[in-house]
C-alpha atoms as a PDB file:
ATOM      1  CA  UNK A   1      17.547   6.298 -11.489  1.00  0.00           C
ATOM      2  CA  UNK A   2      15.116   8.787 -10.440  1.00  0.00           C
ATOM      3  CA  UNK A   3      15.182  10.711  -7.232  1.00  0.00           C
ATOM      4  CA  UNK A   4      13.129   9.608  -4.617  1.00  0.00           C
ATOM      5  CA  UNK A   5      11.145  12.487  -2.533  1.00  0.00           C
ATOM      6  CA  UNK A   6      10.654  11.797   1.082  1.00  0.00           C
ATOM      7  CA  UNK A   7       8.383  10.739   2.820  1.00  0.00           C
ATOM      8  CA  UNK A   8       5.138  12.896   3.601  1.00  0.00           C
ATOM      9  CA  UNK A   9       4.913  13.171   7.705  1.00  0.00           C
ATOM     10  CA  UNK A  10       1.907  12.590   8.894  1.00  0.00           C
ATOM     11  CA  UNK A  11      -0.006  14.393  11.394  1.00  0.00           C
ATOM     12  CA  UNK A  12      -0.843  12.441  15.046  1.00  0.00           C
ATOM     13  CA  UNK A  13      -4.722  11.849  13.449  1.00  0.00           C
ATOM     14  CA  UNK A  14      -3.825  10.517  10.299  1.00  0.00           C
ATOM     15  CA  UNK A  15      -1.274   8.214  11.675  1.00  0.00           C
ATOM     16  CA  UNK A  16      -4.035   6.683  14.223  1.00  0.00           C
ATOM     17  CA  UNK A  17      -6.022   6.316  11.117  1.00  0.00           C
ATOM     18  CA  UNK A  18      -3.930   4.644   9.053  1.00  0.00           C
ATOM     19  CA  UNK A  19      -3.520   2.288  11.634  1.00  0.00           C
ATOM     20  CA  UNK A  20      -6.894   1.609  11.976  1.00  0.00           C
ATOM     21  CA  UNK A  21      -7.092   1.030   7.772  1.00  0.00           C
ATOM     22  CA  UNK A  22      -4.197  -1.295   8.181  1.00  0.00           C
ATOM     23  CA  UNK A  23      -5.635  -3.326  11.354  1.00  0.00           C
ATOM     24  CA  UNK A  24      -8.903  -3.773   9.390  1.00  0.00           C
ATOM     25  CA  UNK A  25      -6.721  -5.187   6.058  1.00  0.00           C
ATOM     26  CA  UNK A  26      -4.766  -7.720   8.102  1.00  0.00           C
ATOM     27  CA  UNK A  27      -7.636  -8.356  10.014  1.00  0.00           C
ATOM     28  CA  UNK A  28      -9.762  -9.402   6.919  1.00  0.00           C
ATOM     29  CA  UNK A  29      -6.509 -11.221   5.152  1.00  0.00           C
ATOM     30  CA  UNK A  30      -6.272 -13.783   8.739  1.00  0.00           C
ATOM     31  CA  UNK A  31     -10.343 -14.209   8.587  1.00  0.00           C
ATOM     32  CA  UNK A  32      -9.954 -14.843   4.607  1.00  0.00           C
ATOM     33  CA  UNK A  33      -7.446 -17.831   5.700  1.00  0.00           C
ATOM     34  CA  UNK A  34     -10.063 -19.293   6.946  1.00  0.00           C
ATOM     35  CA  UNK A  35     -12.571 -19.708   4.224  1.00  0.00           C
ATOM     36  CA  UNK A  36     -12.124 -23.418   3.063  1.00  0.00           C
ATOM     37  CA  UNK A  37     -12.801 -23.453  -0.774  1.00  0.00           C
ATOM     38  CA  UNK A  38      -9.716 -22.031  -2.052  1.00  0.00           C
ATOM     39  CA  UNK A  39     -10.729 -20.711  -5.280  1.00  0.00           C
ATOM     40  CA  UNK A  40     -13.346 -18.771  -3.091  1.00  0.00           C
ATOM     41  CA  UNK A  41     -10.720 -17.744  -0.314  1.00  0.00           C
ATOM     42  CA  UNK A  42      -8.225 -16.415  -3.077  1.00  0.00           C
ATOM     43  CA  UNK A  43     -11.200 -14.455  -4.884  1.00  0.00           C
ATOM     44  CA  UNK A  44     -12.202 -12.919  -1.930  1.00  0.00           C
ATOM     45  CA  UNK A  45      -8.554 -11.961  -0.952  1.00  0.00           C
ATOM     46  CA  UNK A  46      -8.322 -10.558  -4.542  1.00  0.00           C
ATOM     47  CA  UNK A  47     -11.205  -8.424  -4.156  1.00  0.00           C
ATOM     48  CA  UNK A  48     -10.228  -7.420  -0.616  1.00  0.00           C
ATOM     49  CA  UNK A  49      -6.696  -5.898  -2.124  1.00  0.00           C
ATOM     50  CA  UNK A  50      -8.174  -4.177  -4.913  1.00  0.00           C
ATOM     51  CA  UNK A  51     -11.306  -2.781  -2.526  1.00  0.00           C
ATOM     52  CA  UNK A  52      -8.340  -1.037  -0.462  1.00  0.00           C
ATOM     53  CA  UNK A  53      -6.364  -0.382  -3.546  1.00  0.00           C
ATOM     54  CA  UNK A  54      -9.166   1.950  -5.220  1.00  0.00           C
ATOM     55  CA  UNK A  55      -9.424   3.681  -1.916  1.00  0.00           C
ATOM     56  CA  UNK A  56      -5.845   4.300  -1.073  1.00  0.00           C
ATOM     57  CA  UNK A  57      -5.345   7.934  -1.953  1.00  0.00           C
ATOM     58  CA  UNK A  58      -8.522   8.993  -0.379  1.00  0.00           C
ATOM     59  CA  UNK A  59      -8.169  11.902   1.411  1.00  0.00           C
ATOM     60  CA  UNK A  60     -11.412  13.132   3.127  1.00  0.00           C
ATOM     61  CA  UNK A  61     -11.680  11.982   6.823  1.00  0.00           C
ATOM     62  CA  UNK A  62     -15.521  11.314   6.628  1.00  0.00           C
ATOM     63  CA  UNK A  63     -15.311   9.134   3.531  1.00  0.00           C
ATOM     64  CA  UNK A  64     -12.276   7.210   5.181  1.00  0.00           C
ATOM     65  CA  UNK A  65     -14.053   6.527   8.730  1.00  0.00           C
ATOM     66  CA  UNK A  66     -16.991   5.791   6.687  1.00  0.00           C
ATOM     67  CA  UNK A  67     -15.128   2.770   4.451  1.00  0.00           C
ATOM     68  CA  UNK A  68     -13.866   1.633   7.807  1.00  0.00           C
ATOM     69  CA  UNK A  69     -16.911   1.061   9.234  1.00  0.00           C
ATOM     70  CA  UNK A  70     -18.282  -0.846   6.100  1.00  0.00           C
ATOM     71  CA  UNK A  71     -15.209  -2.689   5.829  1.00  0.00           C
ATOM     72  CA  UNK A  72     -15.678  -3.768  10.211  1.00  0.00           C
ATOM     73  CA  UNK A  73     -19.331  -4.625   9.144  1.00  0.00           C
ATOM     74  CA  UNK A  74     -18.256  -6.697   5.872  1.00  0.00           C
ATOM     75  CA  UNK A  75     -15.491  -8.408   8.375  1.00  0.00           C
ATOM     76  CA  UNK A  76     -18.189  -9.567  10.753  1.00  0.00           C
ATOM     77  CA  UNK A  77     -20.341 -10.668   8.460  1.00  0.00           C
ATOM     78  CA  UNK A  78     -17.771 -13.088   6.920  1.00  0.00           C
ATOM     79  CA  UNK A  79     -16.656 -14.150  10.207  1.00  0.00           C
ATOM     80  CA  UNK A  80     -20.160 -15.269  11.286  1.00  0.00           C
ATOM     81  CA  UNK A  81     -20.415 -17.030   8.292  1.00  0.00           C
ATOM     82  CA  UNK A  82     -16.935 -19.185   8.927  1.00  0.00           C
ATOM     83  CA  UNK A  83     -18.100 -19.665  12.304  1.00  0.00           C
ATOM     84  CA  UNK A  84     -22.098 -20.841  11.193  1.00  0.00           C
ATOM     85  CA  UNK A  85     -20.356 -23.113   8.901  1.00  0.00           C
ATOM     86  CA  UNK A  86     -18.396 -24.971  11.044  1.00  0.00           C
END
């Protein structure tokens, strides 16, 4: 069994930011719920997780803000979409 190393700390900044990357996931995951085709919710949930996936060891604080924001904008644009279809 190999060793594990622990855990890198994080500074106060990156923690707050990290939280804000993992609001914004579960955030999209409880709006994706929503979506009432399934083969449509679970494509969009699979594309969601590999979105965050190919961004997860991104270290510059620019690019990370930056993804945040498009992800909030992609999140509100779904969500007005559930709600005009109801």
């Amino acid at each position: 069994m190999a060793a594990r190393l622990p855990p890198k700390t994080l500074n106060f900044k990156q923690f707050l930011v990290r939280r804000q990357v993992l609001t914004l996931y579960r955030e999209i995951m409880k709006t994706l719920k929503e979506v009432p085709n399934a083969q449509h919710r679970e494509d969009l949930k699979v594309w969601a997780r590999d979105e965050f996936k190919q961004n997860k060891n991104e270290k510059d604080e620019a690019s990370i803000q930056h993804m945040i924001y498009h992800g909030q904008q992609i999140l509100k644009e779904i969500a007005s979409s559930l709600a005009m279809a109801k």
